[in-house]
Each structure stands twice: as C-alpha cells, then as structure tokens.
N, C-alpha and C. Protein backbone atom coordinates (compact mmCIF):
# COMPACT_ATOMS: atom_id res chain seq x y z
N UNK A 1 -17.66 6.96 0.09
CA UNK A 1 -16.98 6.92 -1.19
C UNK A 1 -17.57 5.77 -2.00
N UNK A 2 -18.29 5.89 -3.12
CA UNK A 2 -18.86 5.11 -4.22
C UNK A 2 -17.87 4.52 -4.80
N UNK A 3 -16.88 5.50 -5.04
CA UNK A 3 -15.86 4.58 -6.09
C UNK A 3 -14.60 4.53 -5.91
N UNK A 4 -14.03 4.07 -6.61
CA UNK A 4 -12.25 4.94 -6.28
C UNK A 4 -11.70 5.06 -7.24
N UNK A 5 -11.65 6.82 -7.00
CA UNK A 5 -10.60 7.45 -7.76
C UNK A 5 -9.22 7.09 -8.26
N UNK A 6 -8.75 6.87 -9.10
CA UNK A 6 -7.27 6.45 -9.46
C UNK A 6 -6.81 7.54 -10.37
N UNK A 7 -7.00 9.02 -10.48
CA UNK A 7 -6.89 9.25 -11.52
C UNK A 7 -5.69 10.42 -10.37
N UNK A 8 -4.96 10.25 -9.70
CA UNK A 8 -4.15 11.91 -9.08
C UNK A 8 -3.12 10.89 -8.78
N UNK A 9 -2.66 9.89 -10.00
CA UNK A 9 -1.30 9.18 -10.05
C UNK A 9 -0.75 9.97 -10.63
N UNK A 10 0.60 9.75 -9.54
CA UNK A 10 1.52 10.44 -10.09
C UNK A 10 2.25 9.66 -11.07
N UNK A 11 2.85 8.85 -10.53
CA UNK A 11 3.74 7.96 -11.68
C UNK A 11 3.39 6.40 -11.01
N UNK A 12 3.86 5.22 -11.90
CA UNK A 12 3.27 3.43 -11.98
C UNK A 12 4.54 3.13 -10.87
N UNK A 13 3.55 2.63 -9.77
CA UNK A 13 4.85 1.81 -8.77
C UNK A 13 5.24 0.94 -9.39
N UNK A 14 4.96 0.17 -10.75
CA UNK A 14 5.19 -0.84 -11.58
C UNK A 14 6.60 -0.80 -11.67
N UNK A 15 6.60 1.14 -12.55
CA UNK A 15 8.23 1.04 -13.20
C UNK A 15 9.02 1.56 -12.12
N UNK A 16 8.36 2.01 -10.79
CA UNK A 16 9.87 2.67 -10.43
C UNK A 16 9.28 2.57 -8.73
N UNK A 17 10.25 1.67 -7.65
CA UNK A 17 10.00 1.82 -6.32
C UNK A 17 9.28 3.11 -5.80
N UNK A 18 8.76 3.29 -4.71
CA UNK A 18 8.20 4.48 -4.02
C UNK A 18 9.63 4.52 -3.22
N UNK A 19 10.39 5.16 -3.02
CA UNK A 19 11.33 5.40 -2.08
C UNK A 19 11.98 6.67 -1.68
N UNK A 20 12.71 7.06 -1.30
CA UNK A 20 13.56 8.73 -0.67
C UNK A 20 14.73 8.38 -0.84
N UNK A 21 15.61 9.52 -1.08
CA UNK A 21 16.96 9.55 -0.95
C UNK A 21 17.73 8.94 -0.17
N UNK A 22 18.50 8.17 0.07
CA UNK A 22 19.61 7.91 0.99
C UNK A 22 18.97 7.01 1.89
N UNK A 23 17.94 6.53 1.75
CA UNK A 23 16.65 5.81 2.47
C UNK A 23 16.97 4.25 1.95
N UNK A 24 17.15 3.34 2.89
CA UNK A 24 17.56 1.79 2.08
C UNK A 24 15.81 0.98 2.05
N UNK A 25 14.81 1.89 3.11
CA UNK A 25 13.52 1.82 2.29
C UNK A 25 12.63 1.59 0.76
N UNK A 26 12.08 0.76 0.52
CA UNK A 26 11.49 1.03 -0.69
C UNK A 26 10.10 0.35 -1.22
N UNK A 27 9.19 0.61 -1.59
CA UNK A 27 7.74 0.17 -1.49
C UNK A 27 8.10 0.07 -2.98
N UNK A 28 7.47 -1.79 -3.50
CA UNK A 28 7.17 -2.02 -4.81
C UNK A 28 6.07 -3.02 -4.72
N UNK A 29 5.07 -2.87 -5.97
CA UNK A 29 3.99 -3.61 -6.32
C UNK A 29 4.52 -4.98 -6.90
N UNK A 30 3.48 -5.93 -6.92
CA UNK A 30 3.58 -7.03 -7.61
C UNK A 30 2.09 -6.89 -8.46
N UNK A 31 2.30 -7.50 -9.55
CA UNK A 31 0.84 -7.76 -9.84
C UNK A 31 0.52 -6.69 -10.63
N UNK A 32 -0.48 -5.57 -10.06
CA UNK A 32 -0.72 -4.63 -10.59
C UNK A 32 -1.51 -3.91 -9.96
N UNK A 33 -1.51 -2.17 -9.48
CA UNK A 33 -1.95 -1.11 -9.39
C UNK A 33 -2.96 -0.83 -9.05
N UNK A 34 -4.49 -1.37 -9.66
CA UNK A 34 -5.76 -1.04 -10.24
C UNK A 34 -6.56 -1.61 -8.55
N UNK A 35 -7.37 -1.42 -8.46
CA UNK A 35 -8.08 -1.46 -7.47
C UNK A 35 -8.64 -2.87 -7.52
N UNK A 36 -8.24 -3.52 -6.43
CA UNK A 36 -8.47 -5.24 -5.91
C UNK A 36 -7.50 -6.05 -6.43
N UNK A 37 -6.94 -5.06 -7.12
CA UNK A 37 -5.40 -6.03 -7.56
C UNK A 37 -3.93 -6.03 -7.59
N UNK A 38 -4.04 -4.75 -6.20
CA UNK A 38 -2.74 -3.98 -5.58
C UNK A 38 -2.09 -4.87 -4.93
N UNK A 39 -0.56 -5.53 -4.59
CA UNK A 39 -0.37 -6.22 -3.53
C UNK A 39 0.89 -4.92 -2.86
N UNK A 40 1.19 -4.38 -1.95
CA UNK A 40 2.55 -3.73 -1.61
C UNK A 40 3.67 -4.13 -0.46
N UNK A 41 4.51 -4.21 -1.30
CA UNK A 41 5.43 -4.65 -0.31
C UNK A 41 6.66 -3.76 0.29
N UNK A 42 6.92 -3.67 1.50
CA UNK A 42 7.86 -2.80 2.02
C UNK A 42 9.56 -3.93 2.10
N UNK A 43 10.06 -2.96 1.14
CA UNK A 43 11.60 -3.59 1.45
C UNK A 43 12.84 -3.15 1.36
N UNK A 44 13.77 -3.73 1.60
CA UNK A 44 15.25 -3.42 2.21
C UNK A 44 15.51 -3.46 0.85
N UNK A 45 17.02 -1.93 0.65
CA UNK A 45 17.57 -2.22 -0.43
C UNK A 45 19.07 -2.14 0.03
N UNK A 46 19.01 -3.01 1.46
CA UNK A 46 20.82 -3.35 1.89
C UNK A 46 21.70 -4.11 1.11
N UNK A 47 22.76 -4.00 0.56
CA UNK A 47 23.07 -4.60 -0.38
C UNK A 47 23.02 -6.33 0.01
N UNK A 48 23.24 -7.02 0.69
CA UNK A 48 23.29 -8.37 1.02
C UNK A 48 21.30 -9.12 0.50
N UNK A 49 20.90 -8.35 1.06
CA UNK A 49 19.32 -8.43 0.36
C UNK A 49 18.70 -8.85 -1.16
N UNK A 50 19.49 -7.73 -1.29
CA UNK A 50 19.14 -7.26 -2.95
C UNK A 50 19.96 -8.73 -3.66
N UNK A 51 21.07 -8.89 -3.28
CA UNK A 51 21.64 -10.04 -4.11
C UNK A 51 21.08 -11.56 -3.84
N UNK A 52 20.73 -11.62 -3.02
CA UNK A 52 20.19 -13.01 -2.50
C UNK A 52 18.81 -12.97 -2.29
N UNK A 53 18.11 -12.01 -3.22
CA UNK A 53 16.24 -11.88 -3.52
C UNK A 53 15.92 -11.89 -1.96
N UNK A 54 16.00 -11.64 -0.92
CA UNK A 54 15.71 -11.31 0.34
C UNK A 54 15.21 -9.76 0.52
N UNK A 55 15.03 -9.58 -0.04
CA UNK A 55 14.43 -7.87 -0.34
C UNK A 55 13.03 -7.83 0.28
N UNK A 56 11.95 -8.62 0.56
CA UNK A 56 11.04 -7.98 0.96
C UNK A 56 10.76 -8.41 2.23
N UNK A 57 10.46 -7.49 3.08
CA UNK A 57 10.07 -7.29 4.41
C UNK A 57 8.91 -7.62 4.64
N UNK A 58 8.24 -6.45 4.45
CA UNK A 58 6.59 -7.08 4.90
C UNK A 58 5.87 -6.61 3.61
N UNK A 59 4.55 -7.74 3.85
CA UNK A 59 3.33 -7.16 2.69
C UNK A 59 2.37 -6.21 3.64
N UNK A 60 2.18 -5.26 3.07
CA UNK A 60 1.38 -3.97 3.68
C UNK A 60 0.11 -4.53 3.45
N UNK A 61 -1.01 -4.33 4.23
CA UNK A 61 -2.21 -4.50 3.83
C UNK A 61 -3.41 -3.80 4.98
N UNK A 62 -4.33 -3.19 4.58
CA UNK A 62 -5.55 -2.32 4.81
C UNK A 62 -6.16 -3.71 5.53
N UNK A 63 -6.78 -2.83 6.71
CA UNK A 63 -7.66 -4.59 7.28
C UNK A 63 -8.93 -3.32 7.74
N UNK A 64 -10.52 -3.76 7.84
CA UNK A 64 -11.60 -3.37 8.33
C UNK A 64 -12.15 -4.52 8.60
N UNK A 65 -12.48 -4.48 9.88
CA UNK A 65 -13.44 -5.36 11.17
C UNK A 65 -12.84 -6.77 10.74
N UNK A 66 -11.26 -6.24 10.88
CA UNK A 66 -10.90 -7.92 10.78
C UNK A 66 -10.72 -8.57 9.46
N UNK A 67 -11.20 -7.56 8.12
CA UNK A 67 -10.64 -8.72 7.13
C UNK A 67 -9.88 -7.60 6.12
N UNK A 68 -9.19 -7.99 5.51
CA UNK A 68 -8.62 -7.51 4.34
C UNK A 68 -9.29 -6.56 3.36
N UNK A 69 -8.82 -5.31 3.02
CA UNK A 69 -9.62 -5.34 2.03
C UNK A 69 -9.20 -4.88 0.62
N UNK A 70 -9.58 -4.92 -0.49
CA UNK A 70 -9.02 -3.99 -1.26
C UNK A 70 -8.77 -2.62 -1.83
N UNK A 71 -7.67 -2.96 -2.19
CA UNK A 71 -7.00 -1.30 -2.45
C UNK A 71 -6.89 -0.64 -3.72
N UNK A 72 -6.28 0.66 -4.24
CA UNK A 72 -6.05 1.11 -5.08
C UNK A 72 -4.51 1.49 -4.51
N UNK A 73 -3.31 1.57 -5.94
CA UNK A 73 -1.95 2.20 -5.16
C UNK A 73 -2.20 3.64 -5.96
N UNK A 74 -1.97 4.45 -5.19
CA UNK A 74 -1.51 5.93 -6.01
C UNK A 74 -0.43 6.76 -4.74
N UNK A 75 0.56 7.02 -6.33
CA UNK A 75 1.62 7.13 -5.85
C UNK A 75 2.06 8.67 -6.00
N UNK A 76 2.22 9.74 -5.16
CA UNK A 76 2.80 10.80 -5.12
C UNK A 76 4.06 11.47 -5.35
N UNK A 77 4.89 12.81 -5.59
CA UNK A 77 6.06 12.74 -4.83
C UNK A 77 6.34 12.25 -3.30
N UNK A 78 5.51 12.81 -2.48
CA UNK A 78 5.97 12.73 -1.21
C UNK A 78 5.25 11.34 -0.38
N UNK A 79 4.29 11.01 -0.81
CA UNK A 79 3.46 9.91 -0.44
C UNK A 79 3.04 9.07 -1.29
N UNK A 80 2.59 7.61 -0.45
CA UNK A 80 1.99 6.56 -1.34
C UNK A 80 0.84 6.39 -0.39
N UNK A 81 -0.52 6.29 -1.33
CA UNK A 81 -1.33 6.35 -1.31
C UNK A 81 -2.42 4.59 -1.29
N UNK A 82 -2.77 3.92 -0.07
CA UNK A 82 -3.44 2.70 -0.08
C UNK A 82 -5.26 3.27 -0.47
N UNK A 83 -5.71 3.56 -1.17
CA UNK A 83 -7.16 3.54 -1.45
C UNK A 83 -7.79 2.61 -0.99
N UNK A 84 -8.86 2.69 -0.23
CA UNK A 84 -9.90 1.59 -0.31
C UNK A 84 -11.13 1.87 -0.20
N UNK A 85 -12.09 1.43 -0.39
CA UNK A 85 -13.61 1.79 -0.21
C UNK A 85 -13.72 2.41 1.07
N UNK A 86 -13.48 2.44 1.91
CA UNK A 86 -13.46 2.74 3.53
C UNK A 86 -12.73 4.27 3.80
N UNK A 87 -11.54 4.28 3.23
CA UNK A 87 -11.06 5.80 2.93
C UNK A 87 -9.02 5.02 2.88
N UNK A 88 -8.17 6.18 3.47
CA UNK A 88 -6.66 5.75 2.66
C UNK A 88 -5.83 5.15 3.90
N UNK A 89 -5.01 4.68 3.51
CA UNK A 89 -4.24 4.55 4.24
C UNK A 89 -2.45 5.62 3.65
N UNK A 90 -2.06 6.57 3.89
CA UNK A 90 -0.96 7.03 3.66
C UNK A 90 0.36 6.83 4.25
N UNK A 91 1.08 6.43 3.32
CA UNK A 91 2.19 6.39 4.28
C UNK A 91 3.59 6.95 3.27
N UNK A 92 4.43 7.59 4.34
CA UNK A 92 5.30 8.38 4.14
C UNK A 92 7.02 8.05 4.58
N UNK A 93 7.95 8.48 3.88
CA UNK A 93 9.47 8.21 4.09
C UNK A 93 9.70 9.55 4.65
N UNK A 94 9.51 9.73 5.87
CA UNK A 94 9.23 10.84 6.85
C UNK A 94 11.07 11.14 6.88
N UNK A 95 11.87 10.24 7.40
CA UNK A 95 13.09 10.52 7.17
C UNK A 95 14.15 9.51 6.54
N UNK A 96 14.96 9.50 6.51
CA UNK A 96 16.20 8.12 5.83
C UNK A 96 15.95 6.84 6.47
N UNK A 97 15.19 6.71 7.83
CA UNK A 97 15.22 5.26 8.33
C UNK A 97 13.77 5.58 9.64
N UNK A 98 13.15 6.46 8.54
CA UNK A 98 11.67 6.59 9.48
C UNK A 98 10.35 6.69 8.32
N UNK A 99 9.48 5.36 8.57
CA UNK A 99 8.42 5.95 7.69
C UNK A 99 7.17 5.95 8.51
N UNK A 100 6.17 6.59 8.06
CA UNK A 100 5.33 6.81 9.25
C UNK A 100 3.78 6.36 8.14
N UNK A 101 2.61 5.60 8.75
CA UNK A 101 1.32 5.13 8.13
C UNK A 101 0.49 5.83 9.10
N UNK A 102 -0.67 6.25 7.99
CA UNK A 102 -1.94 7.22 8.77
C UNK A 102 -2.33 6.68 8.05
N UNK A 103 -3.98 6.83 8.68
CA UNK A 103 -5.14 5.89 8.47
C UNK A 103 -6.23 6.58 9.23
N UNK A 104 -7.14 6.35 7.67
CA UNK A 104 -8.63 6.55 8.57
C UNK A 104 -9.62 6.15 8.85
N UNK A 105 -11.11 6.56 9.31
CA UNK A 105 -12.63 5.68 9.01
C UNK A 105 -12.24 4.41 9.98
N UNK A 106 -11.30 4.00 11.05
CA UNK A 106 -11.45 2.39 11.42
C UNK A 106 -10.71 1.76 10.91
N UNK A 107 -9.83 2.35 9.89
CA UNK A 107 -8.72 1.16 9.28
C UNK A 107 -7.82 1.12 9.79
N UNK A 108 -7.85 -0.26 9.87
CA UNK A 108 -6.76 -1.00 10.39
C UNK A 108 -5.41 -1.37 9.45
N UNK A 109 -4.44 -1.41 9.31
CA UNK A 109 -2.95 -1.83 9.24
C UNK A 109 -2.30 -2.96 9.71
N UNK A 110 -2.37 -4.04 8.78
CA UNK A 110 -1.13 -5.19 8.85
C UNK A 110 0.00 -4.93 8.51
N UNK A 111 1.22 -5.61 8.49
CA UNK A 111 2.51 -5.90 8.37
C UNK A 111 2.72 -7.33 8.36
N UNK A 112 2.37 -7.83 7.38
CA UNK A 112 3.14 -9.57 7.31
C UNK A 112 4.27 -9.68 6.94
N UNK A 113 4.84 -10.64 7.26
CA UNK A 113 6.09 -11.31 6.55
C UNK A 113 5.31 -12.30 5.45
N UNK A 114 5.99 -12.57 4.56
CA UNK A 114 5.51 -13.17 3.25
C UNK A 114 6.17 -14.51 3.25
N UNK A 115 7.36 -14.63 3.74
CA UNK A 115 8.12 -16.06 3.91
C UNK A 115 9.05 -16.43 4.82
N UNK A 116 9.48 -17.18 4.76
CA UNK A 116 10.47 -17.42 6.03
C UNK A 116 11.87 -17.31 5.32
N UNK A 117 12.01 -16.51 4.30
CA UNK A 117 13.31 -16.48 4.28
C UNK A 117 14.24 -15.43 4.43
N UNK A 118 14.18 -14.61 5.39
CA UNK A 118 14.76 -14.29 6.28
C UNK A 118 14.92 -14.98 7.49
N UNK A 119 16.20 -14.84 8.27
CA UNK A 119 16.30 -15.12 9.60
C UNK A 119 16.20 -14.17 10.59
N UNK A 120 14.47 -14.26 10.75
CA UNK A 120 13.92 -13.13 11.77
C UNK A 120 13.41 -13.50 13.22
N UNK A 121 13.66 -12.45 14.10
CA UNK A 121 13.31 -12.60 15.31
C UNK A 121 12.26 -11.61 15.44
N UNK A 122 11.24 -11.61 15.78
CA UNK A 122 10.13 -10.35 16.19
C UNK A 122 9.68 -10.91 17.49
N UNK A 123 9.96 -9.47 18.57
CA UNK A 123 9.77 -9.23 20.14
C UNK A 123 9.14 -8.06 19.93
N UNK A 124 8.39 -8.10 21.49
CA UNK A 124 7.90 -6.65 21.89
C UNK A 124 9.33 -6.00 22.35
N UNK A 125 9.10 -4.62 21.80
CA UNK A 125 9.73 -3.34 22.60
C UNK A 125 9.15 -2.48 23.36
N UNK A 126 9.15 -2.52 24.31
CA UNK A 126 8.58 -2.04 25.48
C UNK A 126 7.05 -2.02 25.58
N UNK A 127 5.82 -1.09 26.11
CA UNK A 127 4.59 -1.45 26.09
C UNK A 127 4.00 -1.72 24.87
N UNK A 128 4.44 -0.97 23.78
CA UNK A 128 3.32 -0.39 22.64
C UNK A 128 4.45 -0.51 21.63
N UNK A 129 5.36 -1.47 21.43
CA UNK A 129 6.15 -1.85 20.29
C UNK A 129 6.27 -2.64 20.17
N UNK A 130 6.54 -3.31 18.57
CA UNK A 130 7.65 -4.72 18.28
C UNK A 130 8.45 -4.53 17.26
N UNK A 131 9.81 -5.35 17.81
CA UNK A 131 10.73 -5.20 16.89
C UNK A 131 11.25 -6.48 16.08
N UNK A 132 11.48 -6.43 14.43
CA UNK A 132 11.51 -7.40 14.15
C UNK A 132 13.55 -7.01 13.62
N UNK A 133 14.17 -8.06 13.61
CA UNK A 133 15.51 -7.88 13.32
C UNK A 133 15.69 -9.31 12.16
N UNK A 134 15.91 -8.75 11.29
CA UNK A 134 16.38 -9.44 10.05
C UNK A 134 17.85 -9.70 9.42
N UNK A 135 17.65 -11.23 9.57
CA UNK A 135 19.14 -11.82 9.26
C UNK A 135 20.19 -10.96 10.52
N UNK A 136 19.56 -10.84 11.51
CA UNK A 136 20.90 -10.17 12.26
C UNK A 136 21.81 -8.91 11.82
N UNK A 137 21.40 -8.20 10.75
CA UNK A 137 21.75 -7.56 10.00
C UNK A 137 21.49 -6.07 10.62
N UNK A 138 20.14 -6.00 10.58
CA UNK A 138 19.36 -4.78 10.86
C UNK A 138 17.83 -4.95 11.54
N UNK A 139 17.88 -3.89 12.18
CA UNK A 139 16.30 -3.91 13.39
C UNK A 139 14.90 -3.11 12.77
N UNK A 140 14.08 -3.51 12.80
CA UNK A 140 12.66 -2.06 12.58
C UNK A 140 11.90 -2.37 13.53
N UNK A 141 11.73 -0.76 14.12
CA UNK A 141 10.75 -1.29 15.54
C UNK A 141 9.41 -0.73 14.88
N UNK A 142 8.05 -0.83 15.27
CA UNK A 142 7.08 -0.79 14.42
C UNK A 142 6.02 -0.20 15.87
N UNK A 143 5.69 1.27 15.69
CA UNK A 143 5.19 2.14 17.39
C UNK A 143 3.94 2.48 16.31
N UNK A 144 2.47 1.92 17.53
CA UNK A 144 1.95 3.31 17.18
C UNK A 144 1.54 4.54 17.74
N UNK A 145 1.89 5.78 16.85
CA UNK A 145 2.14 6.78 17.74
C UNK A 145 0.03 7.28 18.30
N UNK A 146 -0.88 6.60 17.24
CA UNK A 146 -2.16 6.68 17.51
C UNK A 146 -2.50 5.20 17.50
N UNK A 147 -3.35 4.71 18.30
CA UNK A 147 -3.79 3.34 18.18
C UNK A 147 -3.13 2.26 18.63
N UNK A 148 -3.53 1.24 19.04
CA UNK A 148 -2.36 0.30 19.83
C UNK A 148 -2.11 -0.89 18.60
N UNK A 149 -1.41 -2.06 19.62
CA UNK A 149 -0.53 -2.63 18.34
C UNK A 149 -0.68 -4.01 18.82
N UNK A 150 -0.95 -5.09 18.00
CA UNK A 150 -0.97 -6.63 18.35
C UNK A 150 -0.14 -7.30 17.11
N UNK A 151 0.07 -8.41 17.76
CA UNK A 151 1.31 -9.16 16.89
C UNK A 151 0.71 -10.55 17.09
N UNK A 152 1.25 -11.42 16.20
CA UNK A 152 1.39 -12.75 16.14
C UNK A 152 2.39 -13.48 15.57
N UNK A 153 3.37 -13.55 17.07
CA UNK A 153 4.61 -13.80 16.06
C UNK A 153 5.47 -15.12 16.82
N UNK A 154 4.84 -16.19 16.35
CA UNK A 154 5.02 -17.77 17.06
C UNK A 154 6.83 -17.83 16.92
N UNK A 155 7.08 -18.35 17.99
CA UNK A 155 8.75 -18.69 17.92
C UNK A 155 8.97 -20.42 17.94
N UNK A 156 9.66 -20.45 16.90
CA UNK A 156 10.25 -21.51 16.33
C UNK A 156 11.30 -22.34 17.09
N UNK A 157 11.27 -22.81 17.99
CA UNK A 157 12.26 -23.27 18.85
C UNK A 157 13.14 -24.26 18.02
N UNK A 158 12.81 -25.07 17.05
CA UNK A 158 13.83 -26.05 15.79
C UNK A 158 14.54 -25.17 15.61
N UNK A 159 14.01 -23.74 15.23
CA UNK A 159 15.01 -23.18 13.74
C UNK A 159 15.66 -22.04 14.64
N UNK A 160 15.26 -21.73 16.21
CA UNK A 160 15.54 -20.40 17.00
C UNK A 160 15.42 -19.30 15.58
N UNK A 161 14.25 -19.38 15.56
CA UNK A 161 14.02 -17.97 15.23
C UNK A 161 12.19 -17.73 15.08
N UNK A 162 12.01 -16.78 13.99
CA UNK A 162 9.95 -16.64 14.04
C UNK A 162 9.99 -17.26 12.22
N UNK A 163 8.73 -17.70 12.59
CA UNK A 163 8.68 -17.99 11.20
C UNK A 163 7.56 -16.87 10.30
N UNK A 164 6.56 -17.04 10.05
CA UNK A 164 5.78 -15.86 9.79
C UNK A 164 4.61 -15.32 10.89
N UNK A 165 4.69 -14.07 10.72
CA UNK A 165 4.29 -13.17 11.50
C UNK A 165 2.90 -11.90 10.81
N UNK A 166 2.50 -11.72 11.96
CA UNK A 166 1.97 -10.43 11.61
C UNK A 166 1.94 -9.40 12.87
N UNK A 167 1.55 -8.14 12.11
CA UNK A 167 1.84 -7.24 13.38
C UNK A 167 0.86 -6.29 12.80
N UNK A 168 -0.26 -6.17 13.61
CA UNK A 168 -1.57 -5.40 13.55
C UNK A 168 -1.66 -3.66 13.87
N UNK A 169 -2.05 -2.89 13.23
CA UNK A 169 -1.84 -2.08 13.90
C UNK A 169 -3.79 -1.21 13.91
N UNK A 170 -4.07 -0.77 15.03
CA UNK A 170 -5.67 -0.86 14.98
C UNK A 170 -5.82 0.80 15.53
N UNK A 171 -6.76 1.56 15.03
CA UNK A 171 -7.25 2.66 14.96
C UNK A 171 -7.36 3.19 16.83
N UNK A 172 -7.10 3.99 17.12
CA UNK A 172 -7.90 4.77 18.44
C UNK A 172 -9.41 4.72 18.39
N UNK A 173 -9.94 5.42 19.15
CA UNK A 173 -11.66 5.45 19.63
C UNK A 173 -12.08 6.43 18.68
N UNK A 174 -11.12 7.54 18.00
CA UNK A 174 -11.69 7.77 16.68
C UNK A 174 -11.59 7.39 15.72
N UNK A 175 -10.90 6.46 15.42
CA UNK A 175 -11.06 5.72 14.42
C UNK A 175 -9.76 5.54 13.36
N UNK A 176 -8.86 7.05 14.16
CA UNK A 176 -7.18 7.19 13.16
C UNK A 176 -6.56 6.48 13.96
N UNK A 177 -5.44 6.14 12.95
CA UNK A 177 -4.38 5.62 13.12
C UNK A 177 -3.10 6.70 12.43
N UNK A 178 -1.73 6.03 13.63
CA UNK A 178 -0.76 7.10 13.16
C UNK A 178 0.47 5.96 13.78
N UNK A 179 1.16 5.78 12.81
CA UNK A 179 2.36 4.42 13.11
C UNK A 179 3.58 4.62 12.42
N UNK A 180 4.83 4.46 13.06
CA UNK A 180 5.94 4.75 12.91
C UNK A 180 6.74 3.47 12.59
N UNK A 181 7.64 3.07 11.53
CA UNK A 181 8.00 2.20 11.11
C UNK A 181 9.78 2.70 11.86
N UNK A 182 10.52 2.08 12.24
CA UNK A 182 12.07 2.52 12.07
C UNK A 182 13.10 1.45 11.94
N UNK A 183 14.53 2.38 11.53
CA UNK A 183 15.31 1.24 11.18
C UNK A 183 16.70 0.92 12.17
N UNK A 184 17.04 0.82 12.20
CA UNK A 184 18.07 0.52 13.16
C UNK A 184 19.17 -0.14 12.90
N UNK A 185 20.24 -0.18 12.98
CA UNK A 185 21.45 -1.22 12.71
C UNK A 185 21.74 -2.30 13.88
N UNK A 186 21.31 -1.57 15.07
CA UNK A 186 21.32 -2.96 16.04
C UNK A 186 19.83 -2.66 16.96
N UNK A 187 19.99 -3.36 17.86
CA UNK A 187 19.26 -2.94 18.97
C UNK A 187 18.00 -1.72 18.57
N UNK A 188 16.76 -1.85 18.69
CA UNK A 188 15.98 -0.67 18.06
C UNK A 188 15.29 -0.45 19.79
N UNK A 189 14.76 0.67 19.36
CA UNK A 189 14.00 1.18 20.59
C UNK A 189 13.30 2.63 20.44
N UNK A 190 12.01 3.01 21.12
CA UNK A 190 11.01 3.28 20.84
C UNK A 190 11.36 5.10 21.14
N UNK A 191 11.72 5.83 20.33
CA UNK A 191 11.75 7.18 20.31
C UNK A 191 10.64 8.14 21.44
C-alpha cells in the first residue's frame, strides 16, 4: 500500500463516539483523524466516569517490529477502521460488553493506560489473558483469540495498585491477529 486511502469514511469520530447500543463502550479521537495524526482512545461511559473525566481506558495503538506507527481513523457503521501503511487494524462492538480487534501483515496491538487516574489493578487471567479492573467498579479481560499476549504492568506497592501499563497483543506465525476485549462487573474470566 503506497498510500492511504481515507476516502470510505463514513462519518468524523471528531463529532460523534464510535460506539453500539446499550454498549457502555465507546472509541473517541483526540486531535484529529488524518493520517499520523490519529490518537484513539477506548472508554467507559459508566456514569461515575463520565462525571469525574475518568472516561478513558486505554489509548489503542498499531505497533510493527516494535514501534508505533501511524494511522488513519475511518469509521464505519459496524466497524472502526486503524489504517496504516502496513495494512488495518479493525475493530468491532461484537456485542454490549464484547469488542473484538483483527489485524494484519504482522501488526501488532497495544492497549495503554494514559494515566494513573484510575484505581487500577491489571493481572494475568489464566494462560493467555489479563485483566485490568478499574476503580473497583468494573473488570475487562483482554484474550487473544489469534496471537499471544504480553503485558507490562509494574505494581505499585505505596499506592496498592498499577500505575501505567501496557498490554501487547502480537500476531500468530501468519502474521493475524484476532483479540477479544470484555467487560465484566466483577471478577472477569476468559470465555
């Protein structure tokens, strides 16, 4: 791919979240749209969140051989669309408290936390999961259903809790990736 296409937008994540019905999910940009100048963030729209600017979860981001790269957002009905020189990353509000990221060509998938202000704990769930639980509130366990999964998520013994994190998610021997985001009200665990 020479270039990237931006032109099979549907509508500006600017004016209006990527989200689903009944889904407390919701993907919004900062910044702007255009290719190398996308930032996306996945977040909670629980009401305790929303009032106390605690709304964003993680910053989404495309990684190849280890570094970052840039994106284009295009946004669908049913999907949002990560562009990058390398090929997409898609990801979908598969159900009310399930979203699922595919990926191709070798790309890789982060999940950062952006600040410490949440009071988060992130553990492994069983072989090939981690779960991060925010403000005690609510759980997302983070599987991939193609490709395995690494984390870096230092524990804070001052504050008992994590401070920032990431959670990697890296292609199979062909090169896809296929990863399941979920939500949980307590306790999460790996479907």
């Amino acid at each position: 791919m020479d270039f990237v296409d931006e032109s099979g937008r549907f509508a500006s994540i600017l004016d209006c979240p990527f989200g689903r019905r009944g889904s407390y999910f919701a993907f919004f940009s900062t910044g702007s749209e255009r290719f190398g100048r996308a930032y996306v963030y996945l977040a909670t729209c629980h009401g305790l969140s929303n009032v106390s600017k605690k709304s964003k979860m993680f910053n989404i981001q495309p990684m190849y051989e280890g570094e970052r790269v840039p994106y284009a957002i295009i946004m669908k009905p049913a999907e949002l669309i990560l562009r990058t020189l390398y090929g997409d990353i898609r990801i979908c509000i598969a159900e009310e408290k399930l979203i699922l990221f595919q990926g191709e060509n070798n790309l890789h998938l982060r999940f950062a936390t952006t600040t410490e202000e949440f009071d988060r704990v992130t553990k492994p769930r069983g072989k090939n999961a981690w779960e991060t639980e925010f403000e005690f509130a609510f759980a997302t366990v983070i599987h991939p259903i193609t490709g395995t999964i690494t984390a870096n998520a230092p524990w804070d013994w001052d504050r008992l809790r994590c401070g920032k994190c990431t959670i990697d998610i890296h292609p199979d021997e062909s090169g896809k990736l296929l990863c399941s985001l979920e939500e949980f009200m307590h306790s999460g665990y790996v479907r």
